[in-house]
PDB file of N, CA and C in Angstrom:
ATOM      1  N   UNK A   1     136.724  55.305 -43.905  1.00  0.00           N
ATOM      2  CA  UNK A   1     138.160  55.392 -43.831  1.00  0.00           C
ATOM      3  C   UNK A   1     138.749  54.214 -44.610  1.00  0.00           C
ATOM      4  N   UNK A   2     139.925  54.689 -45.581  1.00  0.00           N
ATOM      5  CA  UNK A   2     140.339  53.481 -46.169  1.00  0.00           C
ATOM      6  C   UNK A   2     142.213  53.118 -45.630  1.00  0.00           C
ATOM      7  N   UNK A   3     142.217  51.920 -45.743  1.00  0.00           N
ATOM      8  CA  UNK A   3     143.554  51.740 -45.703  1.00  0.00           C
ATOM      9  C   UNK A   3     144.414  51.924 -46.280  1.00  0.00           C
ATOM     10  N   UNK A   4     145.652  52.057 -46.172  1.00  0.00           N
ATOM     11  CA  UNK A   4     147.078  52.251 -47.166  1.00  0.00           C
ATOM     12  C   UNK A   4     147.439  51.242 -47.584  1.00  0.00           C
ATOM     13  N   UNK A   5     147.502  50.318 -48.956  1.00  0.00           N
ATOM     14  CA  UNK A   5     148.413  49.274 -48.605  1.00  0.00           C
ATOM     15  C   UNK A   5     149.038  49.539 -49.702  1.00  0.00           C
ATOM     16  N   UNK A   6     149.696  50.551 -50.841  1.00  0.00           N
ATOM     17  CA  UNK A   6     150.230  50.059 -51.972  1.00  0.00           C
ATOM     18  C   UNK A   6     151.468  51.150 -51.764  1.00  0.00           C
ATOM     19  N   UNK A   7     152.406  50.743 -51.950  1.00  0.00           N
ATOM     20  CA  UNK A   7     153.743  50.976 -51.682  1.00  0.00           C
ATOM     21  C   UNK A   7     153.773  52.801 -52.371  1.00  0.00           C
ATOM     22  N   UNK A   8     153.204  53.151 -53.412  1.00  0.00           N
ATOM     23  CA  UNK A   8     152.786  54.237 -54.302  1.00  0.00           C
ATOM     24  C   UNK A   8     151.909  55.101 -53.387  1.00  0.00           C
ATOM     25  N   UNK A   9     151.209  54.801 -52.467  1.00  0.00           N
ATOM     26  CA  UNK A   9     150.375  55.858 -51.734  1.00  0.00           C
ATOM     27  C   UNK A   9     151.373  55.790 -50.494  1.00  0.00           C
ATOM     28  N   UNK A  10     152.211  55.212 -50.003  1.00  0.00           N
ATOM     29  CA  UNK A  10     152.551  55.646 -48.904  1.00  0.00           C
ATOM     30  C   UNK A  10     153.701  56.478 -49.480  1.00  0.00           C
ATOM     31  N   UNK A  11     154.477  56.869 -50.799  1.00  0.00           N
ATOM     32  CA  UNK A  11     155.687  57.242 -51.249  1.00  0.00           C
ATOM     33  C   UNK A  11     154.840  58.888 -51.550  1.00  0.00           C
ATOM     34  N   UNK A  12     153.447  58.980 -51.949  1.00  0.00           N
ATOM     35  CA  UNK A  12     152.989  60.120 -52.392  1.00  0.00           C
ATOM     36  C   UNK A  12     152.673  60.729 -51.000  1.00  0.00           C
ATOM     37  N   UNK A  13     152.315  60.130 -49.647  1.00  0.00           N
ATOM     38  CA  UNK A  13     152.064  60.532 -48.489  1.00  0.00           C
ATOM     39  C   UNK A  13     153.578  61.737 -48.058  1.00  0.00           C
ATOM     40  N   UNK A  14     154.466  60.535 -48.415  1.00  0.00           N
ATOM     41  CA  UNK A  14     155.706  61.428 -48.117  1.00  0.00           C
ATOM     42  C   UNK A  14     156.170  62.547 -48.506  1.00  0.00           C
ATOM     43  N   UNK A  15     154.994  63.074 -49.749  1.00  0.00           N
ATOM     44  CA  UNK A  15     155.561  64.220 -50.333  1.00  0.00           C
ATOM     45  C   UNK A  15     154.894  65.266 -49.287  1.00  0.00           C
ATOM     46  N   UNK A  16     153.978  64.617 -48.539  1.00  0.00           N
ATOM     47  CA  UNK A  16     153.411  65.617 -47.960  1.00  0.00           C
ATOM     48  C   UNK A  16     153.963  66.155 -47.116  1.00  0.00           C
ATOM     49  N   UNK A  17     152.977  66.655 -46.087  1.00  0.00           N
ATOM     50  CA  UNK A  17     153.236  67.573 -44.741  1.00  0.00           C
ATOM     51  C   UNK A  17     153.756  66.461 -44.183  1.00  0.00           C
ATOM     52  N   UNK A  18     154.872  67.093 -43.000  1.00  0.00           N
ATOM     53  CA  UNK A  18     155.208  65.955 -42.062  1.00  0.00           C
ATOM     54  C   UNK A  18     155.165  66.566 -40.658  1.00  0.00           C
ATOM     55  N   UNK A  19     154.850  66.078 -39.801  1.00  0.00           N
ATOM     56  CA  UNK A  19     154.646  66.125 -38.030  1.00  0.00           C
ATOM     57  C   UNK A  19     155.701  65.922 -37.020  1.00  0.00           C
ATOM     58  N   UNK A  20     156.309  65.490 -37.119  1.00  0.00           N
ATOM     59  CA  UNK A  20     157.227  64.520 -35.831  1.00  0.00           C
ATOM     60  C   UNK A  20     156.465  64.838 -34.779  1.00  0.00           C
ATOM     61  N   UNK A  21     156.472  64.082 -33.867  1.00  0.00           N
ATOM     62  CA  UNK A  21     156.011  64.229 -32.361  1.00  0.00           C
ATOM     63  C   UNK A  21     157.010  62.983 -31.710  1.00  0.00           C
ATOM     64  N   UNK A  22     156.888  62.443 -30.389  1.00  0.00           N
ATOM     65  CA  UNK A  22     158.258  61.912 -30.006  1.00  0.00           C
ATOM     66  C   UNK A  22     157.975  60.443 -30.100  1.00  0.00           C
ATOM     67  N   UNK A  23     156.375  60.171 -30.122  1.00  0.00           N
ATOM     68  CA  UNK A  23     156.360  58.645 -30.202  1.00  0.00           C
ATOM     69  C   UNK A  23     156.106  58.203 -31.872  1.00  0.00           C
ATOM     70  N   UNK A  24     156.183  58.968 -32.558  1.00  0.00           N
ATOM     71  CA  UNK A  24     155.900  58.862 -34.212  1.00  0.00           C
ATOM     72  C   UNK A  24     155.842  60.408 -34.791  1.00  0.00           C
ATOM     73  N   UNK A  25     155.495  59.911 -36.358  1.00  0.00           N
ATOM     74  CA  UNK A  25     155.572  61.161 -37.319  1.00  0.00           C
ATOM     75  C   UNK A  25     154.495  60.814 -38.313  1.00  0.00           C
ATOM     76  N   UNK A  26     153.884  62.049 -37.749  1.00  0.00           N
ATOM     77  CA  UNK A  26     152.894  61.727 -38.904  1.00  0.00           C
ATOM     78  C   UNK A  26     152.746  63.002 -40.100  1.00  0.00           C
ATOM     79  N   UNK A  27     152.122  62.027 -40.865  1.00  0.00           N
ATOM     80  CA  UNK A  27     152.818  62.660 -42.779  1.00  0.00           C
ATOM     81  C   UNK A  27     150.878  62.717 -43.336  1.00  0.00           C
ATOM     82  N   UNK A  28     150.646  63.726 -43.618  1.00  0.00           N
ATOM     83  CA  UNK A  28     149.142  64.354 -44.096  1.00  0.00           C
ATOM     84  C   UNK A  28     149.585  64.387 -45.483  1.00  0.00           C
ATOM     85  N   UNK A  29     149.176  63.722 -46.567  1.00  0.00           N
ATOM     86  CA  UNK A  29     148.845  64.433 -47.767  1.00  0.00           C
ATOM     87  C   UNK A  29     147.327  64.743 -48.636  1.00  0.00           C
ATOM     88  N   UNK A  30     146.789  65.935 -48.769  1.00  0.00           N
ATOM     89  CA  UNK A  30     145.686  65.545 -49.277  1.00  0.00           C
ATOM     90  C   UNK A  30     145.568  65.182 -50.537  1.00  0.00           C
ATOM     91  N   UNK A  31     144.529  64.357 -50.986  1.00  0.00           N
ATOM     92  CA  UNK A  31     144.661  63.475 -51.992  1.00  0.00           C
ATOM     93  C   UNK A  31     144.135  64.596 -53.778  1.00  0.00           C
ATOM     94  N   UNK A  32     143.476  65.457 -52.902  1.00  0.00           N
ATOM     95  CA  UNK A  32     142.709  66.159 -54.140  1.00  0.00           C
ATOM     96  C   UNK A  32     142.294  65.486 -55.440  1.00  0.00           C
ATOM     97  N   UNK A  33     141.077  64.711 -55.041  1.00  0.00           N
ATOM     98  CA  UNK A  33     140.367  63.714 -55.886  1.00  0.00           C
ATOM     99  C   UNK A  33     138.565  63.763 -56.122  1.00  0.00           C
ATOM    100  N   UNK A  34     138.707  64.257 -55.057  1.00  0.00           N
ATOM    101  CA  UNK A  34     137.240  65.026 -54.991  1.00  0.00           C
ATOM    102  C   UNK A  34     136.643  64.315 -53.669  1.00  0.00           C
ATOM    103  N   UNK A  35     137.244  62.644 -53.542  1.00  0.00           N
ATOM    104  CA  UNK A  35     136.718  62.236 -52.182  1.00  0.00           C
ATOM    105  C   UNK A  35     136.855  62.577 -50.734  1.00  0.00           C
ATOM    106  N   UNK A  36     135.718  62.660 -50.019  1.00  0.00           N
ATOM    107  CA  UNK A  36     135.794  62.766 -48.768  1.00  0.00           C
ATOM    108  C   UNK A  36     136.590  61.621 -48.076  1.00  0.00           C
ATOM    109  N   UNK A  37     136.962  60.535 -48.280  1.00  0.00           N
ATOM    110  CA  UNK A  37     136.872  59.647 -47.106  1.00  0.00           C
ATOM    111  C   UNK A  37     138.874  59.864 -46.813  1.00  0.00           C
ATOM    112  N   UNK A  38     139.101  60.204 -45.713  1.00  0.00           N
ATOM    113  CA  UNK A  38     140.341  59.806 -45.163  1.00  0.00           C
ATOM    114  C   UNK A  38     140.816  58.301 -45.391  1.00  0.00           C
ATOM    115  N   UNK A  39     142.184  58.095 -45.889  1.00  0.00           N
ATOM    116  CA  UNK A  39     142.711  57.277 -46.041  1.00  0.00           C
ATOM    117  C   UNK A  39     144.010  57.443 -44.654  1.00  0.00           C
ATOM    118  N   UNK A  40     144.514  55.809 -44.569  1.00  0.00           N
ATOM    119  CA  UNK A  40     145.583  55.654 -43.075  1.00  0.00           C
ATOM    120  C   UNK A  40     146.181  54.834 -43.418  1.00  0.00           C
ATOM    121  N   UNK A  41     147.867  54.745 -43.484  1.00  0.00           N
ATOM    122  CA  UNK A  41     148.335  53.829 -42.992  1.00  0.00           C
ATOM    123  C   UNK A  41     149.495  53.593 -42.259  1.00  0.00           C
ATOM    124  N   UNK A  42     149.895  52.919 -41.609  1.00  0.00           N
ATOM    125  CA  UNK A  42     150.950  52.431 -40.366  1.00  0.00           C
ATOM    126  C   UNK A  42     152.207  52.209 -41.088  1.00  0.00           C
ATOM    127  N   UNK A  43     153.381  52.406 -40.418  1.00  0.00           N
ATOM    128  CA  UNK A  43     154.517  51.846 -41.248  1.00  0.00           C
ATOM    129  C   UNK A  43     155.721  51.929 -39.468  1.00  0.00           C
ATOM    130  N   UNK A  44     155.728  50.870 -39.307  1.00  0.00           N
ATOM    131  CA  UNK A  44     156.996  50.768 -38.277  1.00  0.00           C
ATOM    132  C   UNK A  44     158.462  50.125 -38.808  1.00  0.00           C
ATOM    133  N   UNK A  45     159.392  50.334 -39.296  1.00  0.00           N
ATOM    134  CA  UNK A  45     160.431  49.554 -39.278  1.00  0.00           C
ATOM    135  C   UNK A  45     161.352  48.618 -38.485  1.00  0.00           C
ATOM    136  N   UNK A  46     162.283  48.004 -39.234  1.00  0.00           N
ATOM    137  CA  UNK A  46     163.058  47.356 -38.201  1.00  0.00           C
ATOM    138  C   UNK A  46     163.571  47.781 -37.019  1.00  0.00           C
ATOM    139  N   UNK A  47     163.753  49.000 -37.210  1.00  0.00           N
ATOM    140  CA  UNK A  47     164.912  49.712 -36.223  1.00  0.00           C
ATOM    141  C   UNK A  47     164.359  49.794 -34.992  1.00  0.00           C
ATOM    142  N   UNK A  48     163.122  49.651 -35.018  1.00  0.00           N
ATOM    143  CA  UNK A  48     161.843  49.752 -33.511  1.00  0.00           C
ATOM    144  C   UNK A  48     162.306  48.632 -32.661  1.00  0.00           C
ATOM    145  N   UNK A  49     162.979  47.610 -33.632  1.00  0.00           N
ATOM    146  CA  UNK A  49     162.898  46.352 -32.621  1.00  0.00           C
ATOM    147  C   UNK A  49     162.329  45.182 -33.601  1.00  0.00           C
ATOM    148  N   UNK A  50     162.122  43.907 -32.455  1.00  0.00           N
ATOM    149  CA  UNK A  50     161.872  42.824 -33.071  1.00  0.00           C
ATOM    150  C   UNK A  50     160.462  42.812 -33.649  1.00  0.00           C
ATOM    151  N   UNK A  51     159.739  41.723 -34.206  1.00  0.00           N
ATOM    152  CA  UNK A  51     158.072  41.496 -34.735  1.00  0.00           C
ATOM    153  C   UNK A  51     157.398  41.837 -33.531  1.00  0.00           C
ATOM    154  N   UNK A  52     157.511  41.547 -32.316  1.00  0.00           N
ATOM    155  CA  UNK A  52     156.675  41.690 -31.161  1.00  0.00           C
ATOM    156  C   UNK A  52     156.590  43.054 -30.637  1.00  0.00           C
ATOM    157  N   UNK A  53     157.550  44.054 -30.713  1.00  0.00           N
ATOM    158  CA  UNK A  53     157.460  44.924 -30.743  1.00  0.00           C
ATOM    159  C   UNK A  53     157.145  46.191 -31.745  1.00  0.00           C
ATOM    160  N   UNK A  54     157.341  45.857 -33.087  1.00  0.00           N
ATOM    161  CA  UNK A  54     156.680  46.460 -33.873  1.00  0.00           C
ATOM    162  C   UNK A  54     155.412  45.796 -33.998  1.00  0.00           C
ATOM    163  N   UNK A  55     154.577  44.788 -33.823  1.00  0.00           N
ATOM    164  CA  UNK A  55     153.401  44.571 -33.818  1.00  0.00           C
ATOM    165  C   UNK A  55     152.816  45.423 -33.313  1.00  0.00           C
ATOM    166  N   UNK A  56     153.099  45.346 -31.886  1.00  0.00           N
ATOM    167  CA  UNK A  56     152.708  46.176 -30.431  1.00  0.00           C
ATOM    168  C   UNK A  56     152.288  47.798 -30.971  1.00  0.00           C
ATOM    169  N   UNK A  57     153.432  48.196 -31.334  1.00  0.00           N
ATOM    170  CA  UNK A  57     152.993  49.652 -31.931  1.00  0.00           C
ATOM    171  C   UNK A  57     152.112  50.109 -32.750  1.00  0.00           C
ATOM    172  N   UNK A  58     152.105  49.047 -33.780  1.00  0.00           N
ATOM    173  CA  UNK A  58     151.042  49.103 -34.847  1.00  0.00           C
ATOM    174  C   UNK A  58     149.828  48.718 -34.323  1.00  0.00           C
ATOM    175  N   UNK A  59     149.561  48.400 -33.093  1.00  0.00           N
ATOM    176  CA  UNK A  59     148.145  47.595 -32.474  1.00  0.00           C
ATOM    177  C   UNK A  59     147.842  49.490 -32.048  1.00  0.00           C
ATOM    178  N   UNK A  60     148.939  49.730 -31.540  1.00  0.00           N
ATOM    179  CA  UNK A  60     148.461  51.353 -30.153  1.00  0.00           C
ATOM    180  C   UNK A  60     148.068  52.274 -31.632  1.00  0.00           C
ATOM    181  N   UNK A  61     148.915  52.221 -32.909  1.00  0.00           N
ATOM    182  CA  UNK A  61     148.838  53.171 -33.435  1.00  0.00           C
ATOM    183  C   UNK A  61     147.474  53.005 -34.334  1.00  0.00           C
ATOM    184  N   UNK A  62     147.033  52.027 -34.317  1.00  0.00           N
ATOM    185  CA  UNK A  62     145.485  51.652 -35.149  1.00  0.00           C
ATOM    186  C   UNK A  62     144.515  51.941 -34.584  1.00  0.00           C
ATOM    187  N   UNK A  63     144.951  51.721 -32.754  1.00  0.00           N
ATOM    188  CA  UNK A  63     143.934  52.426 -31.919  1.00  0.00           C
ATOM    189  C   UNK A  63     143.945  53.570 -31.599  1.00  0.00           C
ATOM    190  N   UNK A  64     144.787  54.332 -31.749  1.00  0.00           N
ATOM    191  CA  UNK A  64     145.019  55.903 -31.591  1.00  0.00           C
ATOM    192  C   UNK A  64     143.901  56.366 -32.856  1.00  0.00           C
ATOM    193  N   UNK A  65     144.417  56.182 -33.959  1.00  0.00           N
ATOM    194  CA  UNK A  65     143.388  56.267 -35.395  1.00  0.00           C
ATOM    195  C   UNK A  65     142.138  55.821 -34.987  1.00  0.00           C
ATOM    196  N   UNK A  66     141.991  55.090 -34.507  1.00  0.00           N
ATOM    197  CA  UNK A  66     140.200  54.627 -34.743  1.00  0.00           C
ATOM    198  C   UNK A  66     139.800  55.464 -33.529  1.00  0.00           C
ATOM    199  N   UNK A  67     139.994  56.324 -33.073  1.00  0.00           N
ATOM    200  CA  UNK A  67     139.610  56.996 -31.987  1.00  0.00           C
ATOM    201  C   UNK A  67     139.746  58.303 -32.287  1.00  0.00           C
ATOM    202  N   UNK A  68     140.871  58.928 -32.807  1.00  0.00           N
ATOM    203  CA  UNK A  68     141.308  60.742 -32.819  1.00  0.00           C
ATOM    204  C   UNK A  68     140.456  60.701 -34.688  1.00  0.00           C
ATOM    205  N   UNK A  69     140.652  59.559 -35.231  1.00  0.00           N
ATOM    206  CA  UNK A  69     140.903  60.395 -37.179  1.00  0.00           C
ATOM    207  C   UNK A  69     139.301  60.846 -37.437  1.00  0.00           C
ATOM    208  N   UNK A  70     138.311  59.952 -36.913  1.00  0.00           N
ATOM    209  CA  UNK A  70     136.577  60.538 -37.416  1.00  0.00           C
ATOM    210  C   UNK A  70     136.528  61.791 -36.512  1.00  0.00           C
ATOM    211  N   UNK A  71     137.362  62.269 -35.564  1.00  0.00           N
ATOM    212  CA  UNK A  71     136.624  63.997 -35.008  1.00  0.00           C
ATOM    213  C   UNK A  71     138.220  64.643 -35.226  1.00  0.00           C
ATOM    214  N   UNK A  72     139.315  64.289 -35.613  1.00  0.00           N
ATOM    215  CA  UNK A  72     139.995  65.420 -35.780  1.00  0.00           C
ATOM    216  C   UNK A  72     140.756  64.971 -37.538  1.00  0.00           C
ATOM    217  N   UNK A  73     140.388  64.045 -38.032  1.00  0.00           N
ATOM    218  CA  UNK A  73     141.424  63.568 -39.213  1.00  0.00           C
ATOM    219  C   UNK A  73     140.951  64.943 -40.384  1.00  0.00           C
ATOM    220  N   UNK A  74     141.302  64.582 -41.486  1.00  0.00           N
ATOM    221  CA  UNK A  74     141.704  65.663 -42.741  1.00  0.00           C
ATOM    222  C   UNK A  74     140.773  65.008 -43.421  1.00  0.00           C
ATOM    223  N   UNK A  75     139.432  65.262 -43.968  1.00  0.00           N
ATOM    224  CA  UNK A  75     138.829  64.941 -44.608  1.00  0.00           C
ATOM    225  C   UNK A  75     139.188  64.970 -46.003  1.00  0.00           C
ATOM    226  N   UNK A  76     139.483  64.044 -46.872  1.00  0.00           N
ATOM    227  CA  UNK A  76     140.107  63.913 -48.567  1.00  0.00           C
ATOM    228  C   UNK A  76     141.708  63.695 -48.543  1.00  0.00           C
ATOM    229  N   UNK A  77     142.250  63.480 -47.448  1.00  0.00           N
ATOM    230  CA  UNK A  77     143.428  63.300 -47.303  1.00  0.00           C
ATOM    231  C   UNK A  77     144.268  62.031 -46.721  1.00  0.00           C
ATOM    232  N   UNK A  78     145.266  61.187 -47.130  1.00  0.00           N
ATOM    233  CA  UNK A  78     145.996  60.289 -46.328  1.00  0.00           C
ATOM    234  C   UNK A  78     146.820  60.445 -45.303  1.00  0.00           C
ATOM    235  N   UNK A  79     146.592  59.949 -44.255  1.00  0.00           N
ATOM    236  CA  UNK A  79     147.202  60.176 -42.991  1.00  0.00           C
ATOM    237  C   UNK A  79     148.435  58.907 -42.652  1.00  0.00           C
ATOM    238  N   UNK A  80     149.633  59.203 -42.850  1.00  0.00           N
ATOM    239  CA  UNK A  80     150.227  57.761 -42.109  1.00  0.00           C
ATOM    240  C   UNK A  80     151.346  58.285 -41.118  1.00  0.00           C
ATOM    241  N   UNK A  81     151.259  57.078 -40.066  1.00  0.00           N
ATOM    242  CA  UNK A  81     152.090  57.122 -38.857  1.00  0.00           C
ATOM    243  C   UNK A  81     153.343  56.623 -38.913  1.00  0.00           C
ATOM    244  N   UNK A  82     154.366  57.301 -38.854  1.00  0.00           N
ATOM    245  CA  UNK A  82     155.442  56.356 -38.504  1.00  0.00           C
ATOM    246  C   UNK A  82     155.917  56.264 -37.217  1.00  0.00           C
ATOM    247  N   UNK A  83     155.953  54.489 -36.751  1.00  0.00           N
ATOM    248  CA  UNK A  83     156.295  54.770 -35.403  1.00  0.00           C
ATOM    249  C   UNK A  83     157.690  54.861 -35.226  1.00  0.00           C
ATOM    250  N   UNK A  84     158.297  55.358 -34.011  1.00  0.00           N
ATOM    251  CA  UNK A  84     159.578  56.043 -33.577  1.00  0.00           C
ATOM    252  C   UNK A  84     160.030  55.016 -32.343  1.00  0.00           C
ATOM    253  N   UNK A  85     161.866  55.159 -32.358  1.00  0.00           N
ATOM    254  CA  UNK A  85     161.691  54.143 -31.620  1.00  0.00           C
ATOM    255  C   UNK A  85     161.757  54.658 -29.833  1.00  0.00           C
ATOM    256  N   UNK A  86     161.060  54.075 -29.049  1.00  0.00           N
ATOM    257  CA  UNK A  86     160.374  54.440 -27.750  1.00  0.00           C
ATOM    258  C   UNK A  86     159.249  54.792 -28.255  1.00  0.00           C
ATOM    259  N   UNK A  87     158.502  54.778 -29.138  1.00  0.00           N
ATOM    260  CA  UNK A  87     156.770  54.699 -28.844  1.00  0.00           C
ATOM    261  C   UNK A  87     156.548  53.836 -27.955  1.00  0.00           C
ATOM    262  N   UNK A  88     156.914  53.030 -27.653  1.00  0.00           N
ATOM    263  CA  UNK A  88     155.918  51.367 -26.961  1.00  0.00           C
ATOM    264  C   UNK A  88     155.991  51.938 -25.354  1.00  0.00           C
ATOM    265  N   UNK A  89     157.423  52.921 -24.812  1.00  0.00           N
ATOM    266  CA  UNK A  89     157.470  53.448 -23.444  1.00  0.00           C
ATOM    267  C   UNK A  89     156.431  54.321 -23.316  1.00  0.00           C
ATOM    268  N   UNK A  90     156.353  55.179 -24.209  1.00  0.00           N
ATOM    269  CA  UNK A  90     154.785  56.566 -24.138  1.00  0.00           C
ATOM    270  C   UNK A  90     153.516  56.240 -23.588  1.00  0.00           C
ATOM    271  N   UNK A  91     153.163  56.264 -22.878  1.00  0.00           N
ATOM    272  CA  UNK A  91     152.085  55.836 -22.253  1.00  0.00           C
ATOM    273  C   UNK A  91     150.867  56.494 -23.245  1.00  0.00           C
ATOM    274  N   UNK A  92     150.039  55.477 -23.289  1.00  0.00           N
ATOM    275  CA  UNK A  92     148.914  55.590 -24.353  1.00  0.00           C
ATOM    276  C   UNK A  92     148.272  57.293 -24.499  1.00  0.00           C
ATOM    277  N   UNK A  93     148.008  57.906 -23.663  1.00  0.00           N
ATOM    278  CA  UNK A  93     147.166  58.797 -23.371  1.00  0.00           C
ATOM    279  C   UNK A  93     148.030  60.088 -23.723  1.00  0.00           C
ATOM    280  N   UNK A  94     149.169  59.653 -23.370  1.00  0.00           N
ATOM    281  CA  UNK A  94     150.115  60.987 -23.987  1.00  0.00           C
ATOM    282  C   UNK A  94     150.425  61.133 -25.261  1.00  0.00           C
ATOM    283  N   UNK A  95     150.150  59.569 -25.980  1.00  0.00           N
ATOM    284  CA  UNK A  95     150.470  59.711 -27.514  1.00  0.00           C
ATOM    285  C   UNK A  95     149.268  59.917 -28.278  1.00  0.00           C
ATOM    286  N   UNK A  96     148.421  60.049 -27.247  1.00  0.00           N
ATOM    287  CA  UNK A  96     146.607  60.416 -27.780  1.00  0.00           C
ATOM    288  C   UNK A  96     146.734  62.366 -28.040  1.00  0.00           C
ATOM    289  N   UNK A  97     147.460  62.521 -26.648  1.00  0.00           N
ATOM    290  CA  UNK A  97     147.507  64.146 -26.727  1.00  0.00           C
ATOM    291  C   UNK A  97     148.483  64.385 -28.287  1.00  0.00           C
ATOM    292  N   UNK A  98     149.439  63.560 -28.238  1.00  0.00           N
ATOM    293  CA  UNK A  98     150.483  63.959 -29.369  1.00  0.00           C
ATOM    294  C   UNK A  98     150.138  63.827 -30.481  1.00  0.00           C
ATOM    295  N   UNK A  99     148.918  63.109 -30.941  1.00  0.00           N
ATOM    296  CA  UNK A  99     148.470  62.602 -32.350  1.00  0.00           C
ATOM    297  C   UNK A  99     147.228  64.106 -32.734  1.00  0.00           C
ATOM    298  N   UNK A 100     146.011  64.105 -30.974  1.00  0.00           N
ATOM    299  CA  UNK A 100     145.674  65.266 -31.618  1.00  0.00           C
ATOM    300  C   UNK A 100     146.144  66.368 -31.745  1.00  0.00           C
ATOM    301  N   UNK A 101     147.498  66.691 -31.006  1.00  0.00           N
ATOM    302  CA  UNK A 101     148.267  67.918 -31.261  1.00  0.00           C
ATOM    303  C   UNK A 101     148.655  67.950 -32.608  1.00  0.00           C
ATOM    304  N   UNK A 102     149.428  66.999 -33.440  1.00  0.00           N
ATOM    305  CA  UNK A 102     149.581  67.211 -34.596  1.00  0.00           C
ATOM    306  C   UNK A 102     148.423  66.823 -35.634  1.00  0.00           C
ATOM    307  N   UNK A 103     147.354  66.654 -35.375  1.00  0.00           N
ATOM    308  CA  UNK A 103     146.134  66.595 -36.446  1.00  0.00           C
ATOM    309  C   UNK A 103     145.830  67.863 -36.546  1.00  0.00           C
ATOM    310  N   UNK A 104     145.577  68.596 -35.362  1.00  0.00           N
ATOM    311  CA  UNK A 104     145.405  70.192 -35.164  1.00  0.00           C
ATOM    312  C   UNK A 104     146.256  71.040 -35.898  1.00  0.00           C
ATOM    313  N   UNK A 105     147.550  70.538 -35.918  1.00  0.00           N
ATOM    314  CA  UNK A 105     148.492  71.371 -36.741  1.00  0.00           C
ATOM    315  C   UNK A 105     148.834  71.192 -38.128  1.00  0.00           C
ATOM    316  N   UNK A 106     148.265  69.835 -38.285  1.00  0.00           N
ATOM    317  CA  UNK A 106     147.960  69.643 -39.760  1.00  0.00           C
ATOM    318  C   UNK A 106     146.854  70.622 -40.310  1.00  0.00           C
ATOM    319  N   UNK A 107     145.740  70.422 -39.566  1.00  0.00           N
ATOM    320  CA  UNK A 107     144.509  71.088 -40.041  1.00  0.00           C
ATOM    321  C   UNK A 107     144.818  72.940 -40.338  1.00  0.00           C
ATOM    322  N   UNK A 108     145.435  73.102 -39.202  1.00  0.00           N
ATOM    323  CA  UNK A 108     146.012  74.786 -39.150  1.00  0.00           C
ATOM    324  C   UNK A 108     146.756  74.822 -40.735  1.00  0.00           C
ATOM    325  N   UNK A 109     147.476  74.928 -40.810  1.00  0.00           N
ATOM    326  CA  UNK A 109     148.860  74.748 -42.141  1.00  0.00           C
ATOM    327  C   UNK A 109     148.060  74.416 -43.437  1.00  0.00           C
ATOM    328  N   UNK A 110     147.321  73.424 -43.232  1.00  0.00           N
ATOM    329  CA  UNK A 110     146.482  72.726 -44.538  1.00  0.00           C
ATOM    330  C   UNK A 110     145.462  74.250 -45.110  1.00  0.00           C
ATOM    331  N   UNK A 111     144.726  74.998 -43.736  1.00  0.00           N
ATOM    332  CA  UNK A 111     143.803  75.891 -44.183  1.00  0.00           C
ATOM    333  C   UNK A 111     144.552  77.036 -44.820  1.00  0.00           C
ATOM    334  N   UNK A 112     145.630  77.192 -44.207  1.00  0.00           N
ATOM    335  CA  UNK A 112     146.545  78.492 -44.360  1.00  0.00           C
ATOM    336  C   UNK A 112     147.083  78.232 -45.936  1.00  0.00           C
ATOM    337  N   UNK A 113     147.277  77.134 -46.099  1.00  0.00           N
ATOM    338  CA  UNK A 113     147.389  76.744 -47.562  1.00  0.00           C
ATOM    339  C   UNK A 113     146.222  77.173 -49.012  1.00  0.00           C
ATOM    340  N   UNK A 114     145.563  77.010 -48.014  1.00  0.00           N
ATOM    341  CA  UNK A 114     144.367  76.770 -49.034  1.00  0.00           C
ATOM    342  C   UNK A 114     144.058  78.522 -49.000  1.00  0.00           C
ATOM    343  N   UNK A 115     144.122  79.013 -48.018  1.00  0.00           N
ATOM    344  CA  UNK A 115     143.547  80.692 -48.376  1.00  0.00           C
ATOM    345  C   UNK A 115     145.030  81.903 -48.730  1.00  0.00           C
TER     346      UNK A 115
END
């Protein structure tokens, strides 16, 4: 899995598919490059709140990823989260259900694409 960090992959992410769910939105694009490895990255803004609280989110939302993206992520594709503001109230486990609900519905849409 690689990280997001260049301002150009998170702007091409956006062309993609997008998710909303209530504690974030997540945006699938596949990369069509020939590689397997999923790419991720985080993006919280100001509007969430202060540094301590957008930290906070970006800690839950790195751990949500390192847990749901190797058995449900998009293989050849970038995945990024945006967090929403009240993620930090969502209790962890419900934003676990909400991340694999929309990986699932990425995956659905992505195949339907493809055939």
């Amino acid at each position: 899995m690689r990280t997001l960090n260049k301002r150009s992959d998170f702007l091409a992410a956006n062309r993609g598919l997008r998710f909303p769910m209530p504690g974030f939105v997540l945006l699938v694009r596949p990369r069509g490059d020939g590689d397997s490895a999923m790419g991720i990255g985080y993006t919280v803004s100001k509007k969430i709140g202060n540094a301590v609280t957008r930290n906070r989110m970006k800690r839950r939302l790195r751990e949500l990823c390192r847990v749901a993206l190797p058995k449900a992520g998009i293989a050849g594709a970038d995945h990024v989260l945006i967090g929403r503001p009240g993620g930090n109230e969502i209790l962890f486990a419900d934003l676990g259900e909400q991340l694999g609900t929309a990986l699932a519905r990425a995956a659905k849409k992505l195949a339907a694409k493809v055939s």
